[in-house]
Protein backbone atom coordinates (compact mmCIF):
# COMPACT_ATOMS: atom_id res chain seq x y z
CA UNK A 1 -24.23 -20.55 -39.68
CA UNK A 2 -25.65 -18.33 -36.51
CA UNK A 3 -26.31 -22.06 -35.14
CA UNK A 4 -22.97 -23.59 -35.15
CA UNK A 5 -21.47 -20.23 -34.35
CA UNK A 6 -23.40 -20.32 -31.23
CA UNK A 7 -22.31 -24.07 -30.59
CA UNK A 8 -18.70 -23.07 -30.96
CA UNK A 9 -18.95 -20.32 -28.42
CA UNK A 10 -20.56 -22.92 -26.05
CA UNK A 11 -18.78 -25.28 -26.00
CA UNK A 12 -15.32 -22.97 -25.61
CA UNK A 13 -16.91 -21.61 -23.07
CA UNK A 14 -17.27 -24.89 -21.19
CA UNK A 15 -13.69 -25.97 -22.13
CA UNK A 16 -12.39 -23.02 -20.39
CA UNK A 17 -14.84 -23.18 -17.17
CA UNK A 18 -13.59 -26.97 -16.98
CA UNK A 19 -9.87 -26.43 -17.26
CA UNK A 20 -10.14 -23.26 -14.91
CA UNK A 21 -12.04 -25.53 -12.24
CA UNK A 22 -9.44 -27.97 -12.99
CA UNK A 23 -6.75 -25.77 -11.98
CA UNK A 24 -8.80 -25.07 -8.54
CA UNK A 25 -8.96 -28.34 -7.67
CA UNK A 26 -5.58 -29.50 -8.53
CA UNK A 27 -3.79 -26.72 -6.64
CA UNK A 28 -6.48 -25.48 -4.27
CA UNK A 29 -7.44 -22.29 -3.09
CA UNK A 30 -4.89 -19.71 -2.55
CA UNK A 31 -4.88 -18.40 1.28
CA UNK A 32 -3.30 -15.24 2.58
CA UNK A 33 0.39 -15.83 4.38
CA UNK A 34 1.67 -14.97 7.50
CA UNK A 35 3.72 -12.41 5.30
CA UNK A 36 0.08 -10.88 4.09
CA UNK A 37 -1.30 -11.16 7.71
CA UNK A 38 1.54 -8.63 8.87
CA UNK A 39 0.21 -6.22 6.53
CA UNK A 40 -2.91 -5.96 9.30
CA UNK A 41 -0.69 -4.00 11.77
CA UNK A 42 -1.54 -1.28 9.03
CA UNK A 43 -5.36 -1.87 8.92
CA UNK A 44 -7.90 -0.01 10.77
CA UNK A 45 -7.85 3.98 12.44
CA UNK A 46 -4.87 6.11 12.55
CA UNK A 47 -3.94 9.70 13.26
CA UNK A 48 -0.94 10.52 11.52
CA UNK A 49 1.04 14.03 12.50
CA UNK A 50 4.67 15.28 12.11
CA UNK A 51 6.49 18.06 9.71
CA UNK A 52 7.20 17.98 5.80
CA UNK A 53 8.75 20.03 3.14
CA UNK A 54 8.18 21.35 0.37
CA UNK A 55 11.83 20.21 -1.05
CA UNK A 56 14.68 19.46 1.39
CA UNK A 57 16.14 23.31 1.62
CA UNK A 58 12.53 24.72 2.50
CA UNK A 59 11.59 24.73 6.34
CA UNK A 60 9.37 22.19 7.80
CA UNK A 61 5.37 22.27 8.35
CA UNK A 62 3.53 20.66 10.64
CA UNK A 63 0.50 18.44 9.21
CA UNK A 64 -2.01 16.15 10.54
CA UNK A 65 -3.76 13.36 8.93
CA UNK A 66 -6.41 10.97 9.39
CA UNK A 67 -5.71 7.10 7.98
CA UNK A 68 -8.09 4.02 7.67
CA UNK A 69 -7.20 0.68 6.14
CA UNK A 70 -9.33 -2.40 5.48
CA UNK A 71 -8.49 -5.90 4.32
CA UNK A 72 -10.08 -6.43 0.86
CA UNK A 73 -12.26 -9.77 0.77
CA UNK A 74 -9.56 -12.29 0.13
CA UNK A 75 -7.76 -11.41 2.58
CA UNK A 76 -4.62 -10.49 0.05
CA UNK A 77 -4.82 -6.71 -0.12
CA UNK A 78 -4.84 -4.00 2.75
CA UNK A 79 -6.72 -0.57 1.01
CA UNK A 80 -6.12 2.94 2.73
CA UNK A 81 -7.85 6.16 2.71
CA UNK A 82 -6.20 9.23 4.22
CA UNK A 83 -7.18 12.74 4.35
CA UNK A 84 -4.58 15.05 5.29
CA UNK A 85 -4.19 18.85 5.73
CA UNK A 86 -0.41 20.35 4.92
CA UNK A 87 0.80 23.22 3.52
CA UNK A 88 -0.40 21.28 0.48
CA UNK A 89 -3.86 22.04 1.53
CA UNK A 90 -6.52 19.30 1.86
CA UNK A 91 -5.25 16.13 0.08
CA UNK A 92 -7.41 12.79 -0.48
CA UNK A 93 -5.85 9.75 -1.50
CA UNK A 94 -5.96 5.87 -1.37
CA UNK A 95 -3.27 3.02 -1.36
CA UNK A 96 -3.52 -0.57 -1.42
CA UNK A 97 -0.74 -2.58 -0.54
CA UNK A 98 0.19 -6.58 -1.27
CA UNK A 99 2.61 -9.03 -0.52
CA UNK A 100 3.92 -10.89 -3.51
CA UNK A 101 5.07 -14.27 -2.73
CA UNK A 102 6.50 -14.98 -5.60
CA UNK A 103 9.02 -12.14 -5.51
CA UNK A 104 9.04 -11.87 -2.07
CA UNK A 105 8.11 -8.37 -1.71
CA UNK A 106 5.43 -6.14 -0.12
CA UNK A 107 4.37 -3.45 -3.07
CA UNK A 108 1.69 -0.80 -2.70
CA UNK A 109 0.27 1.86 -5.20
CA UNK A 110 -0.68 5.18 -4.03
CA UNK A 111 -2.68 7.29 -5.55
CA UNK A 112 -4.10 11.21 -4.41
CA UNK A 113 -5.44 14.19 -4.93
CA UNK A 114 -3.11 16.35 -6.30
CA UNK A 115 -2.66 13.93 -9.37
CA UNK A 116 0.28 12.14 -7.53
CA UNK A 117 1.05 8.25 -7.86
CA UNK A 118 3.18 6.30 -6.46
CA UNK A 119 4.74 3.08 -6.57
CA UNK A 120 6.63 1.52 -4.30
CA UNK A 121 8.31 -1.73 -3.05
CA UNK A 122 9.41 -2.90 0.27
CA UNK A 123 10.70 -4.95 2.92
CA UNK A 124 10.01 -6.03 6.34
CA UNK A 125 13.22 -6.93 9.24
CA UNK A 126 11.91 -7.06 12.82
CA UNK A 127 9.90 -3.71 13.29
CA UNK A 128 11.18 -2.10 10.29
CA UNK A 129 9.24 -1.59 7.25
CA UNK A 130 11.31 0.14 4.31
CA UNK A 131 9.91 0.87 1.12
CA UNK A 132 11.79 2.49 -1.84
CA UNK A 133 9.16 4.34 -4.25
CA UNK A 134 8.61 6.26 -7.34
CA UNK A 135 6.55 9.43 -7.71
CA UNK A 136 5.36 10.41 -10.51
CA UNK A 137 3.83 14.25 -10.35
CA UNK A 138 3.04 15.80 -13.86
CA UNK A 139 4.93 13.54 -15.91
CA UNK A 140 8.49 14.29 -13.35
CA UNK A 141 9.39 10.90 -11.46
CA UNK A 142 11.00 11.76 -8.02
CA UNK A 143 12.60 8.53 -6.11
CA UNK A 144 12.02 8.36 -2.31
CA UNK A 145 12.75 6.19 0.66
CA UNK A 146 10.05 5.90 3.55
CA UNK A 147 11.08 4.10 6.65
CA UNK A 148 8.06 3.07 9.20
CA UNK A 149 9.47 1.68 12.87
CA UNK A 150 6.70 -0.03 14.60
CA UNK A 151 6.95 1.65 18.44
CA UNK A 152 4.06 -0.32 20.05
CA UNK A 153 0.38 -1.84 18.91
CA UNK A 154 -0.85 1.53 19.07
CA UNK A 155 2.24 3.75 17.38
CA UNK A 156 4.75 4.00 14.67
CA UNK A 157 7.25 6.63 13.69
CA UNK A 158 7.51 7.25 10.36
CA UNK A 159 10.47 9.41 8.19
CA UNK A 160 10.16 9.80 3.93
CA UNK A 161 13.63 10.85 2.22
CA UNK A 162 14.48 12.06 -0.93
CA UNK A 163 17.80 11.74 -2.55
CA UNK A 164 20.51 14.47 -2.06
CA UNK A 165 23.65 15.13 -3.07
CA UNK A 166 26.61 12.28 -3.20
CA UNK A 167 24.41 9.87 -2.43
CA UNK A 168 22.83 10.68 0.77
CA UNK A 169 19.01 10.74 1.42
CA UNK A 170 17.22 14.27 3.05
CA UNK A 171 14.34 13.92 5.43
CA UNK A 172 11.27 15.47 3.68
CA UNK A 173 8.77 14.67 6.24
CA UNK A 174 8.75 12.52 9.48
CA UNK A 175 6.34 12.04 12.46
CA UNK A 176 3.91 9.70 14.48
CA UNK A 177 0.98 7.94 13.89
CA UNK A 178 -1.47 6.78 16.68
CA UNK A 179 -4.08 4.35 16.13
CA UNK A 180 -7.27 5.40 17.41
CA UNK A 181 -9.00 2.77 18.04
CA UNK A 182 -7.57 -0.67 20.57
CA UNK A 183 -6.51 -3.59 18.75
CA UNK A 184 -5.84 -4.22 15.32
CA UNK A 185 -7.86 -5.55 12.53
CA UNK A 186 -8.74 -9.19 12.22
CA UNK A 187 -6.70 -11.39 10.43
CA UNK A 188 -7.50 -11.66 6.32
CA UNK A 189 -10.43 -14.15 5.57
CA UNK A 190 -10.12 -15.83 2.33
C-alpha cells in the first residue's frame, strides 16, 4: 500500500511539473512593462521632509524622513523602507508597490510601526501619481488621498488628504522629497 501510495504521489507530482513547464513554454516568461519600469523613479535614496497633523483641526509639525526603495528580483515589485521622526515619534515601516496589468493599476501595501496598514491604489497622468488608500489603525479604517508631482529627477512634492466635510479633502501632511543620491535605479531585470 506505502508502495503505490508513493507511486501516486510521483507521478502527480510529474503531471503537475509537466503541465506547469507547459504553460512556460507556451506563453513565455512574463517581463516587467514600461508601466512597472516607471515605478523606478521611486527606487533608490530619498530624504523626505514637510509638516503633518495629527487630524485636520490640529496645527502642523514638521518631520523628516529617510526613504530607500529597491526593485525585487523580477523586476515586478519596487520595496521601501522609511524611517521617519514626527510628532509620532520614531516610526519604521515598509511598502512594496506593483503594477497590475491586468487591471491596469499601480497598488502598494504599507505597512509600519505603529501597527498601521495601508492599502492603496493608484494612477499615473504625466507627472502625477494619485493614489486613493485605506488605513486601517486598531481595527478604525480612515480613507485618504496622496498626490505625488514629480518636480525633477532629483525631487517630488508630495500632499496626503483626508476627507472633510461635504465632500472636500483636508491636507494632513505635505512636503518634499530629495533623492540623495544622482540617477535613478536601473531598470527591473527579470
Amino acid at each position: 500500500m506505502a508502495h503505490q501510495l508513493k507511486r501516486t504521489f510521483v507521478v502527480s507530482l510529474f503531471v503537475v511539473l509537466s503541465c506547469a513547464l507547459q504553460c512556460v513554454a507556451q506563453f513565455g516568461q512574463q517581463t516587467p512593462t514600461p508601466e512597472h519600469q516607471k515605478m523606478g523613479y521611486f527606487a533608490g535614496d530619498w530624504t523626505l521632509q514637510g509638516t503633518m497633523k495629527i487630524s485636520p483641526n490640529t496645527p502642523g509639525s514638521a518631520f523628516t524622513s529617510t526613504e530607500h526603495g529597491e526593485w525585487v528580483s523580477g523586476g515586478f515589485f519596487l520595496e521601501t523602507h522609511s524611517s521617519m521622526h514626527s510628532v509620532l515619534g520614531d516610526v519604521r515601516g515598509v511598502r512594496v508597490l506593483e503594477y497590475n496589468p491586468a487591471d491596469k493599476i499601480y497598488t502598494y501595501n504599507a505597512y509600519n510601526s505603529l501597527g498601521e496598514h495601508i492599502m492603496a491604489t493608484g494612477h499615473v497622468a504625466e507627472n502625477i501619481w494619485t493614489w486613493n488608500s485605506d488605513a486601517q489603525l486598531n481595527g478604525v479604517i480612515a480613507k485618504g488621498r496622496y498626490t505625488i508631482t514629480v518636480v525633477s529627477p532629483m525631487e517630488y512634492t508630495f500632499k496626503y488628504e483626508t476627507p472633510a466635510a461635504a465632500g472636500t479633502w483636508a491636507t494632513v501632511m505635505e512636503g518634499k522629497a530629495t533623492r540623495t543620491q544622482a540617477g535613478q535605479s536601473p531598470a527591473p531585470q527579470p
